[in-house]
C-alpha atoms as a PDB file:
ATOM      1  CA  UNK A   1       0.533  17.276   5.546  1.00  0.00           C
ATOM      2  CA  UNK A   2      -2.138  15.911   3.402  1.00  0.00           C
ATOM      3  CA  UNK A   3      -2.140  13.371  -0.272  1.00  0.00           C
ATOM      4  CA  UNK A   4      -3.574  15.005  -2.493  1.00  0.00           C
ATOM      5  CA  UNK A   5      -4.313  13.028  -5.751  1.00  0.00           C
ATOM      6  CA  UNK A   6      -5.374  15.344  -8.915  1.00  0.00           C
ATOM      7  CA  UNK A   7      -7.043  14.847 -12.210  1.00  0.00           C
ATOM      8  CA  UNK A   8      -4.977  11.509 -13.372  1.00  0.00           C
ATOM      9  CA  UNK A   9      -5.608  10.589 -16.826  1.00  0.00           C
ATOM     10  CA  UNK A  10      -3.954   7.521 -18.342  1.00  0.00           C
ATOM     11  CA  UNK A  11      -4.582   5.820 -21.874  1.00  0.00           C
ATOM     12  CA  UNK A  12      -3.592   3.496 -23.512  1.00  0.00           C
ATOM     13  CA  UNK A  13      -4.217   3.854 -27.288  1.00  0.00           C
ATOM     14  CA  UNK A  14      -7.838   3.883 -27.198  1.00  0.00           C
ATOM     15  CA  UNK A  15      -8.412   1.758 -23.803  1.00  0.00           C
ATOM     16  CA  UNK A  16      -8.678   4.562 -20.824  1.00  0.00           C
ATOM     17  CA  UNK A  17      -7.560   3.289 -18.356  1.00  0.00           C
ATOM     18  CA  UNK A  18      -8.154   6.790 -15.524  1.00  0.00           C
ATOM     19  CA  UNK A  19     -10.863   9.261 -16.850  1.00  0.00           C
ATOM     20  CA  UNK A  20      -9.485  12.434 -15.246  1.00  0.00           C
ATOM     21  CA  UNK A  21      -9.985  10.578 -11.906  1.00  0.00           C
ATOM     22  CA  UNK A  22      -9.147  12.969  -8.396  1.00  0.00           C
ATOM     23  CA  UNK A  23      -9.280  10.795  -4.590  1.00  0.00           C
ATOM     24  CA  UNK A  24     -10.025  13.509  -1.923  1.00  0.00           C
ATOM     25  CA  UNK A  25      -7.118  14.518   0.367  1.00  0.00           C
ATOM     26  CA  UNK A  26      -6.194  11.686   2.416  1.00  0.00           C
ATOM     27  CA  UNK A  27      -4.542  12.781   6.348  1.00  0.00           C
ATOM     28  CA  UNK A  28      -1.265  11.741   8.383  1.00  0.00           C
ATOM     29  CA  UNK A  29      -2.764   8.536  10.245  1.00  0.00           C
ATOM     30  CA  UNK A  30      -4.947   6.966   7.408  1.00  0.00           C
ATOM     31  CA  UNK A  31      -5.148   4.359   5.914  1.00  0.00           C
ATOM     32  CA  UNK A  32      -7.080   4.376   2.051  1.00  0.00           C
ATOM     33  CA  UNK A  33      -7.649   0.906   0.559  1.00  0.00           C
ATOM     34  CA  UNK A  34      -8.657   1.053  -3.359  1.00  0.00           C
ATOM     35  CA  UNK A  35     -10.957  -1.733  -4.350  1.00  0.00           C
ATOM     36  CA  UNK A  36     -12.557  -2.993  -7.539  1.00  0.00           C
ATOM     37  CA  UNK A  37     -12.481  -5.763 -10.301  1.00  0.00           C
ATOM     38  CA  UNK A  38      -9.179  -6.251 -12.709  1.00  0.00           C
ATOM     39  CA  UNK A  39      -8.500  -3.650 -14.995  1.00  0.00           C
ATOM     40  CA  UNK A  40     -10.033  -0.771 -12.682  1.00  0.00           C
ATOM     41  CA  UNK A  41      -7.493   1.170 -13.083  1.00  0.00           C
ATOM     42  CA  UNK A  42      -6.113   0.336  -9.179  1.00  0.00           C
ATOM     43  CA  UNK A  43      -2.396  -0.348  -9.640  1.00  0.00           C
ATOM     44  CA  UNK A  44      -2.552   2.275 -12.198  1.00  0.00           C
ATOM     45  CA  UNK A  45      -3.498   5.163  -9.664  1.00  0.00           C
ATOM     46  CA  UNK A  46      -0.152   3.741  -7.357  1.00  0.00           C
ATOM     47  CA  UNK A  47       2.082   3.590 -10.139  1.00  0.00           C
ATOM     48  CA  UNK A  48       1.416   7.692 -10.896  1.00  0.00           C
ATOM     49  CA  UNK A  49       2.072   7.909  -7.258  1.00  0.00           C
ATOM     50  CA  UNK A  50       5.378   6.535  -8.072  1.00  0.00           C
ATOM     51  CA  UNK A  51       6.705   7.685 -10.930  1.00  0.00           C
ATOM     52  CA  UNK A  52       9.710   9.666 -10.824  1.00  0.00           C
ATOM     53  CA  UNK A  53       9.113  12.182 -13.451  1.00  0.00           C
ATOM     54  CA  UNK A  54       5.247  13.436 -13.944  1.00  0.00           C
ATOM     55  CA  UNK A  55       3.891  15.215 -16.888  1.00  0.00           C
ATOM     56  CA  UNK A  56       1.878  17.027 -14.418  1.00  0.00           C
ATOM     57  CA  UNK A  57       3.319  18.171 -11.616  1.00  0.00           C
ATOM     58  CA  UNK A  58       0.464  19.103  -9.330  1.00  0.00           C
ATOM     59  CA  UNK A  59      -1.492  15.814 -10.102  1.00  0.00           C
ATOM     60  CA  UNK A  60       0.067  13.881  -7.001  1.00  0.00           C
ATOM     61  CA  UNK A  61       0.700  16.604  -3.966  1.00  0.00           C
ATOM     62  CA  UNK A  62       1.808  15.893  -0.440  1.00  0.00           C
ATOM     63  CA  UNK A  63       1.815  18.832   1.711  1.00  0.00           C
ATOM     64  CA  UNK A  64       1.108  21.045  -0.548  1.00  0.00           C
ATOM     65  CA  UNK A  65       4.281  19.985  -2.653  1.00  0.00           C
ATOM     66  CA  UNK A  66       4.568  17.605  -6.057  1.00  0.00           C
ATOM     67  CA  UNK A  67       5.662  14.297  -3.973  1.00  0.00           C
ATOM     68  CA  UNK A  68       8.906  13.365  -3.838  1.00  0.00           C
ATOM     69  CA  UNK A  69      10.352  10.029  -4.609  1.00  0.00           C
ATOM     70  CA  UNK A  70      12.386  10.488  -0.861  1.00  0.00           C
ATOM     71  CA  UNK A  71       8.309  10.384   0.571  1.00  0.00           C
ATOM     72  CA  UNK A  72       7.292   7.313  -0.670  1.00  0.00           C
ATOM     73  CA  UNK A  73       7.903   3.810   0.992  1.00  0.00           C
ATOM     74  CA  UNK A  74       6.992   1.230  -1.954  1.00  0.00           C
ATOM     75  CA  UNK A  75       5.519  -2.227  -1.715  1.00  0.00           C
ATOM     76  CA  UNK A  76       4.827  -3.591  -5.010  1.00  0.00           C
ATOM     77  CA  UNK A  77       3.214  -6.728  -6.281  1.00  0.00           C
ATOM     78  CA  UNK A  78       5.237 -10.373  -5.374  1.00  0.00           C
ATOM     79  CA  UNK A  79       7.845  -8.848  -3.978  1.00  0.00           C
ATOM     80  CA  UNK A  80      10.915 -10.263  -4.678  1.00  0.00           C
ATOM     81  CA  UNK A  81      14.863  -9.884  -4.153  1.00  0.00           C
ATOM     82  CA  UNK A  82      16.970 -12.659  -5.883  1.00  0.00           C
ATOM     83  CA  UNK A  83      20.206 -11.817  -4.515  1.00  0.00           C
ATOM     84  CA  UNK A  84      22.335 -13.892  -2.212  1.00  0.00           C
ATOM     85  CA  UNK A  85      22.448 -11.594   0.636  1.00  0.00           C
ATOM     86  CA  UNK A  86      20.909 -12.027   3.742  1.00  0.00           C
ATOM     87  CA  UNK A  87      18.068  -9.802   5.355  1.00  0.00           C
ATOM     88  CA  UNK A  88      19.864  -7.618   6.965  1.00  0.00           C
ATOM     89  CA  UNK A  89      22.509  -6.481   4.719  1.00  0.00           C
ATOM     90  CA  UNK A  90      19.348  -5.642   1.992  1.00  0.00           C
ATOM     91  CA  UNK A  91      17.753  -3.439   4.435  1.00  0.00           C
ATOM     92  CA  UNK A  92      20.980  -2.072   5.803  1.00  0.00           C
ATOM     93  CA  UNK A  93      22.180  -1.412   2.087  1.00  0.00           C
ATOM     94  CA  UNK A  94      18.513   0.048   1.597  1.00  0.00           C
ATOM     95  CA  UNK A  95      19.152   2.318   4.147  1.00  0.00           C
ATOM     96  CA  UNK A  96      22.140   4.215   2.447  1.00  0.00           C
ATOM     97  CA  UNK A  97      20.799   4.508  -1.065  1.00  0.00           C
ATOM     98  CA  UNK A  98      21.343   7.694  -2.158  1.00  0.00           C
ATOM     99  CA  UNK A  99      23.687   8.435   0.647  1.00  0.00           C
ATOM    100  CA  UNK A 100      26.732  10.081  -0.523  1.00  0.00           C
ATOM    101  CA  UNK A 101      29.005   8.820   2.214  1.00  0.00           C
ATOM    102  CA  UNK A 102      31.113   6.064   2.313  1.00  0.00           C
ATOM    103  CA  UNK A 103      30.533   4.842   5.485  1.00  0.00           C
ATOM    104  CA  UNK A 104      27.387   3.574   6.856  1.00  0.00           C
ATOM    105  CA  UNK A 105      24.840   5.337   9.193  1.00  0.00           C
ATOM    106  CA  UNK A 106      25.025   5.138  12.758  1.00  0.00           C
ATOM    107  CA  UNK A 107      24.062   1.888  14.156  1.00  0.00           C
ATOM    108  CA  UNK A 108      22.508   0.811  11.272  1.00  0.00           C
ATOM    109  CA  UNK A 109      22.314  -2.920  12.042  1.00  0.00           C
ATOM    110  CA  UNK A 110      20.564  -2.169  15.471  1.00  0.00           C
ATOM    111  CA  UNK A 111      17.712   0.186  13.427  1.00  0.00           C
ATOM    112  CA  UNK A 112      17.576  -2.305  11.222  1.00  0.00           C
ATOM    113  CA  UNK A 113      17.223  -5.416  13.965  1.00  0.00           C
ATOM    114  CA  UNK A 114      14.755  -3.448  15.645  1.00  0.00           C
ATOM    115  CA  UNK A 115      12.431  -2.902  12.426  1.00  0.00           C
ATOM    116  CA  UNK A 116      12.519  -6.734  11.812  1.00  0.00           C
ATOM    117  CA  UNK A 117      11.365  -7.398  15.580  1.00  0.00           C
ATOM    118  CA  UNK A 118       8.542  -5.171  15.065  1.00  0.00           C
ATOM    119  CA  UNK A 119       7.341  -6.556  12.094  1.00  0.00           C
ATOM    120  CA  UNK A 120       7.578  -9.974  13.801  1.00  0.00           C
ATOM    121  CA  UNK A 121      10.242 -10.931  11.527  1.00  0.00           C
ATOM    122  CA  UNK A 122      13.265 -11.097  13.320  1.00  0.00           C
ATOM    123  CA  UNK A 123      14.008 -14.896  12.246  1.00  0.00           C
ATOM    124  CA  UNK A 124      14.641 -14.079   8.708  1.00  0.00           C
ATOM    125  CA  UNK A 125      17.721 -11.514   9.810  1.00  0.00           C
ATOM    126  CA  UNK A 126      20.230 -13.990   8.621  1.00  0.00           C
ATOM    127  CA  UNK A 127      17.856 -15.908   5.785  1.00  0.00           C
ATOM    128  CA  UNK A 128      19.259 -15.445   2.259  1.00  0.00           C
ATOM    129  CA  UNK A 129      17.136 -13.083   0.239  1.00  0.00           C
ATOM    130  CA  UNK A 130      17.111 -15.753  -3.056  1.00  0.00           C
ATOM    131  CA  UNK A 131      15.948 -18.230  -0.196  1.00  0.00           C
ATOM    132  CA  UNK A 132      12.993 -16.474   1.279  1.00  0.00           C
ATOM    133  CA  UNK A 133       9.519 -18.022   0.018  1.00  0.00           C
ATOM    134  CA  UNK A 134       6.925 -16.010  -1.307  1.00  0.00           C
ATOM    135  CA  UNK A 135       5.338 -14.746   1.996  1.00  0.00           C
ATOM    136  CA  UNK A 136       8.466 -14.159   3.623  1.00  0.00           C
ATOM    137  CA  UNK A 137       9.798 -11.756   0.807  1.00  0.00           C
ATOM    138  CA  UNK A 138       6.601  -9.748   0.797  1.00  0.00           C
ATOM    139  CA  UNK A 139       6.967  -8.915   4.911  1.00  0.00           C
ATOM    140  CA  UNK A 140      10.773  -8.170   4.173  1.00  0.00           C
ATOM    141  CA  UNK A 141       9.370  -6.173   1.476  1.00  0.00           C
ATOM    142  CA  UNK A 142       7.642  -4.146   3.711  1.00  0.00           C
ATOM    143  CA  UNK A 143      10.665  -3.401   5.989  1.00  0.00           C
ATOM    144  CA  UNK A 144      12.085  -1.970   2.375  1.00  0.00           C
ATOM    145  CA  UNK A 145       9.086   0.368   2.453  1.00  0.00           C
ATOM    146  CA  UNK A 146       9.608   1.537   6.110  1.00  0.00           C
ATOM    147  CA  UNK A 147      13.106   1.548   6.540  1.00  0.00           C
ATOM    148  CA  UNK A 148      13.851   5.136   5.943  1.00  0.00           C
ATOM    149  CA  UNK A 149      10.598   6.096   7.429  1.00  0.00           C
ATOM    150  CA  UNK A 150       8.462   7.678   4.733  1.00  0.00           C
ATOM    151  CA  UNK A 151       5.843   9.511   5.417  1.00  0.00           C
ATOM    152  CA  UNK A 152       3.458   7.821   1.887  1.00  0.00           C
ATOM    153  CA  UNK A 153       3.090   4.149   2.304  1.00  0.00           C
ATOM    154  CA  UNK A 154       2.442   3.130  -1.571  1.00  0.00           C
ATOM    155  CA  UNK A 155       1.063  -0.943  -1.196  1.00  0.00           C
ATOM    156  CA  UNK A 156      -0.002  -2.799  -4.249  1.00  0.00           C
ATOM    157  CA  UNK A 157      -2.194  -5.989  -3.194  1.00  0.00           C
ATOM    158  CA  UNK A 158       0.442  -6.121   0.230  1.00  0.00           C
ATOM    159  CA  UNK A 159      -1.397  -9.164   1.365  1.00  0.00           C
ATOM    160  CA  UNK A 160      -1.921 -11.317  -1.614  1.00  0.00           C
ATOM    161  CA  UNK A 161       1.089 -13.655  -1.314  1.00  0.00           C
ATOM    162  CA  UNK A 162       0.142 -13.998   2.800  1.00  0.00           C
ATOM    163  CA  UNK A 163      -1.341 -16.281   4.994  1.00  0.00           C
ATOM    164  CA  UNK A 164      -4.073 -15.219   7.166  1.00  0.00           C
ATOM    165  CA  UNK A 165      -1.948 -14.915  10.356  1.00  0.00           C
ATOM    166  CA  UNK A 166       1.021 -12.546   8.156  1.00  0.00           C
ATOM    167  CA  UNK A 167      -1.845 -10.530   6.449  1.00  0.00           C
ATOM    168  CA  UNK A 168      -2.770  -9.619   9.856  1.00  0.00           C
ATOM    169  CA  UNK A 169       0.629  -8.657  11.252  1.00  0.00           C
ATOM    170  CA  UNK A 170       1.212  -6.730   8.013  1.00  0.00           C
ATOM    171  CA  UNK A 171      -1.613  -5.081   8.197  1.00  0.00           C
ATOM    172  CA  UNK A 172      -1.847  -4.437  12.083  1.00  0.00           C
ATOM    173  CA  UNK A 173       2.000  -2.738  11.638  1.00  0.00           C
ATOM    174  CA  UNK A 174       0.916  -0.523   8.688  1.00  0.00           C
ATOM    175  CA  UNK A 175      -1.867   0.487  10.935  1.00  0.00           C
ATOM    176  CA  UNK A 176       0.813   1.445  14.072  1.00  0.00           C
ATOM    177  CA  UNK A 177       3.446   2.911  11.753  1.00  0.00           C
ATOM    178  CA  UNK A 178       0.995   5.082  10.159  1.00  0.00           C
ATOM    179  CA  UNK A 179      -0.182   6.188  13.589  1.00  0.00           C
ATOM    180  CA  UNK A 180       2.959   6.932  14.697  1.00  0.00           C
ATOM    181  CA  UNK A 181       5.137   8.170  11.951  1.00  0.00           C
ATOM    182  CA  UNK A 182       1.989  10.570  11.310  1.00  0.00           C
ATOM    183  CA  UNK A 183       2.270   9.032   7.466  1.00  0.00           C
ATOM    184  CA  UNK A 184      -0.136   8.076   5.300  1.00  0.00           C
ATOM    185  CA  UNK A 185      -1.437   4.587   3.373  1.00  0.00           C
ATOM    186  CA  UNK A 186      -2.741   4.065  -0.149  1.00  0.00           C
ATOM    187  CA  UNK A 187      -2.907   0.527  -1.128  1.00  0.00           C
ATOM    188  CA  UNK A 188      -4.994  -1.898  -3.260  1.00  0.00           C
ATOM    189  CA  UNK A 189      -6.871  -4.586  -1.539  1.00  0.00           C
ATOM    190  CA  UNK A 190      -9.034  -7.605  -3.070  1.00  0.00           C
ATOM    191  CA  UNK A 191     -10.093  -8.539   0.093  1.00  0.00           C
ATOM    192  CA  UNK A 192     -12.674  -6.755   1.250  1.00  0.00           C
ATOM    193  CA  UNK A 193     -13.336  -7.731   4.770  1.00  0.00           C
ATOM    194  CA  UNK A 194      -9.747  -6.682   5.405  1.00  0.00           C
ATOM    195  CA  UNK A 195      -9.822  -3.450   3.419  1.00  0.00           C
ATOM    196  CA  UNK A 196     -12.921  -2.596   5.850  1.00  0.00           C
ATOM    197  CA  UNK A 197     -11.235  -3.432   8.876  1.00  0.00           C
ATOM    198  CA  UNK A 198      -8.358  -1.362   8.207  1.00  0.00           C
ATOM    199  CA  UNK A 199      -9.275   1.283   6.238  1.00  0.00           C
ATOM    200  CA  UNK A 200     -10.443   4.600   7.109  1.00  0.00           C
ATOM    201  CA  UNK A 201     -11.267   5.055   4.010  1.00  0.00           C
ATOM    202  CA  UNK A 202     -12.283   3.333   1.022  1.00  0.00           C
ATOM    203  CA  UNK A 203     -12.273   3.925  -3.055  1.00  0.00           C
ATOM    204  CA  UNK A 204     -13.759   2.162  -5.454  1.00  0.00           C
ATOM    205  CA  UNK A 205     -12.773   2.767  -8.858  1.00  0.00           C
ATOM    206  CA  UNK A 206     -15.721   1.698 -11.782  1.00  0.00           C
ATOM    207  CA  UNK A 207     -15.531   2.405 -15.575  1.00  0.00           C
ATOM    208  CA  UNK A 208     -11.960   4.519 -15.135  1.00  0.00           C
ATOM    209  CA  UNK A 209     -13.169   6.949 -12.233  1.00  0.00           C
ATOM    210  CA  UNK A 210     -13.690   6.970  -8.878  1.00  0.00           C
ATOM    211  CA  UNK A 211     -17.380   5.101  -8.005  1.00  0.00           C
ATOM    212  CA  UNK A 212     -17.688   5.667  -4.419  1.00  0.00           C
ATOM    213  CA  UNK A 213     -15.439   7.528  -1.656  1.00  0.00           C
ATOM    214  CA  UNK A 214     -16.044   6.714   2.361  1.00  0.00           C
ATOM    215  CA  UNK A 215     -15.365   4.611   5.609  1.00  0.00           C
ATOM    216  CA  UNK A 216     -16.325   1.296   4.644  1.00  0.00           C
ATOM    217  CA  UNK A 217     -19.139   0.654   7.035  1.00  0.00           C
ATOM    218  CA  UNK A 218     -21.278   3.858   4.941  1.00  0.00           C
ATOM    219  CA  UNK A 219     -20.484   3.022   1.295  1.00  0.00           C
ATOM    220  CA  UNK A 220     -19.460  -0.628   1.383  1.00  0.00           C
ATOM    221  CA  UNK A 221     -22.964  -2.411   0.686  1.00  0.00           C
ATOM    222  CA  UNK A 222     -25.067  -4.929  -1.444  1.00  0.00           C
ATOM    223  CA  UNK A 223     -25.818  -2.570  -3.891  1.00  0.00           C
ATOM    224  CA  UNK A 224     -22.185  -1.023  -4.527  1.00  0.00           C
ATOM    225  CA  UNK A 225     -20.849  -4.551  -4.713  1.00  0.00           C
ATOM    226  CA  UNK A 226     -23.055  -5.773  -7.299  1.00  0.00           C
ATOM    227  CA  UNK A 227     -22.740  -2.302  -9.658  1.00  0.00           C
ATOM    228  CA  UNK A 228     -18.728  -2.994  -9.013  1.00  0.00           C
ATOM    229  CA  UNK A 229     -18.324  -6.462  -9.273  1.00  0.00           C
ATOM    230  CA  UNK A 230     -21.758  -8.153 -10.612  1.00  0.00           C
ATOM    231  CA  UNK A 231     -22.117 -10.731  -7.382  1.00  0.00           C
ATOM    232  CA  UNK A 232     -24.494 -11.339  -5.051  1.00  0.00           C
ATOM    233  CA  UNK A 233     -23.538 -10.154  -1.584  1.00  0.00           C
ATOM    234  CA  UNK A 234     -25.208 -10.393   1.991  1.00  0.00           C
ATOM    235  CA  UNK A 235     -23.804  -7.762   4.816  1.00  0.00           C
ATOM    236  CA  UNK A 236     -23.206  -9.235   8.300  1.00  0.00           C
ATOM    237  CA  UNK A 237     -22.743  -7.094  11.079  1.00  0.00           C
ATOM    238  CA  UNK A 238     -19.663  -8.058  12.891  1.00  0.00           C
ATOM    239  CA  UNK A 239     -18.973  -5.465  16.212  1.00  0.00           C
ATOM    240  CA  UNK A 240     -18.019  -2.288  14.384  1.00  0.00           C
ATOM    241  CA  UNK A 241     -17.441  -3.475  11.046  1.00  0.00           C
ATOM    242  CA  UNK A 242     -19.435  -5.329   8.210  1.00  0.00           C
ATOM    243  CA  UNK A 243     -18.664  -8.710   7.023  1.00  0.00           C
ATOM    244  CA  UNK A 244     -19.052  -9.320   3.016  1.00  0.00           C
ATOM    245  CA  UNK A 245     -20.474 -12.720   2.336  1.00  0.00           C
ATOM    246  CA  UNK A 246     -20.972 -13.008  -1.584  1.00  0.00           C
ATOM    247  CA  UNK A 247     -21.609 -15.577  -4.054  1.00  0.00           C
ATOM    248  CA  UNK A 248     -22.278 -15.078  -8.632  1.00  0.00           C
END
């Protein structure tokens, strides 16, 4: 049950924004980080993931299928709920949308306590949503992704609002849930050293098409960061993975 991503195009006027750009099929388990500077056309690729109706149908595929809206768990940029309910009535209300019955789903707020202690945020249960700082939204943001258990994660910049402790947890549960649920990841990432030590894959977008497609320890190195993002870099070989030092 593979992503397939097809041929997107998107303009703007004259600006293109996508040049006919395809990403090769990405597999149950993985985890694809997109990388490059503002205005690559990132966010753009994960908001054709998401849209509900597509002018082409067999751009966006999962398992051989145009994907469904039901597929996809969504995290998108600065998450934020400004409602005064608490944690757990979101993600149990989450839980039933598009449910047709009146009553709730069995054991609902036991699923739901049992998502937030594997996240590692079972202290915000109870926390007003309108309350919950900037971090703390993003990681219950997250449980809005999972809570139905999708098999497409869809994460726009998931860690930028995170300290470096929470980026790790987010990222180390995205890792086990894609393992487990046999789903799949495509997010955007500015931080490099993170999208290499969590992706299996990597793809950087230059000039409105996709520059380079790989693990991260093959394609990531001083030459592709300075045609993507005109700095300096030096590679440091940490265990298994590079580390991207880089300076103008």
């Amino acid at each position: 049950m593979t992503l397939k991503i097809n041929r997107l195009c998107v303009s703007f006027g004259n600006n293109v924004i996508l040049n006919n750009m395809s990403i090769p099929e990405i597999y149950p388990g993985e985890m694809v980080s997109l990388i490059g500077k503002n205005g690559a056309g990132k966010s753009t690729v994960l908001k054709q993931i998401t849209k509900r109706i597509r002018l082409d149908t067999q751009s966006v595929l999962f398992a051989g299928k145009p994907l469904a809206l039901d597929d996809i768990g969504y995290l998108p940029q600065d998450h934020r709920v400004a409602a005064n309910i608490t944690v757990l009535e979101l993600l149990i209300t989450t839980m039933h949308v598009g449910s047709n019955s009146l009553f709730t789903k069995a054991n609902s707020a036991e699923k739901v306590l049992a998502l937030l202690e594997s996240i590692g945020i079972m202290s915000l249960a109870n926390k007003i949503c309108a309350e919950l700082s900037g971090g703390e939204s993003q990681m219950v943001g997250l449980a809005q992704a999972v809570i139905n258990t999708p098999k497409v994660l869809v994460l726009d910049e998931p860690t930028a609002a995170l300290d470096m402790h929470n980026q790790f947890k987010l990222l180390e549960f995205v890792k086990c849930y894609t393992k487990h649920n046999n789903a799949c990841a495509i997010m955007v990432m500015h931080d490099l050293n993170l999208a290499i030590q969590y992706s299996h894959k990597v793809a950087a977008l230059h000039n409105c098409e996709l520059f380079a497609y790989g693990e991260p320890r093959h394609i990531i190195d001083w030459q592709l960061i300075q045609n993507i993002f005109n700095v300096n870099s030096q590679i440091i070989q940490l265990d298994d993975y590079p580390i991207i030092a880089a300076r103008l």
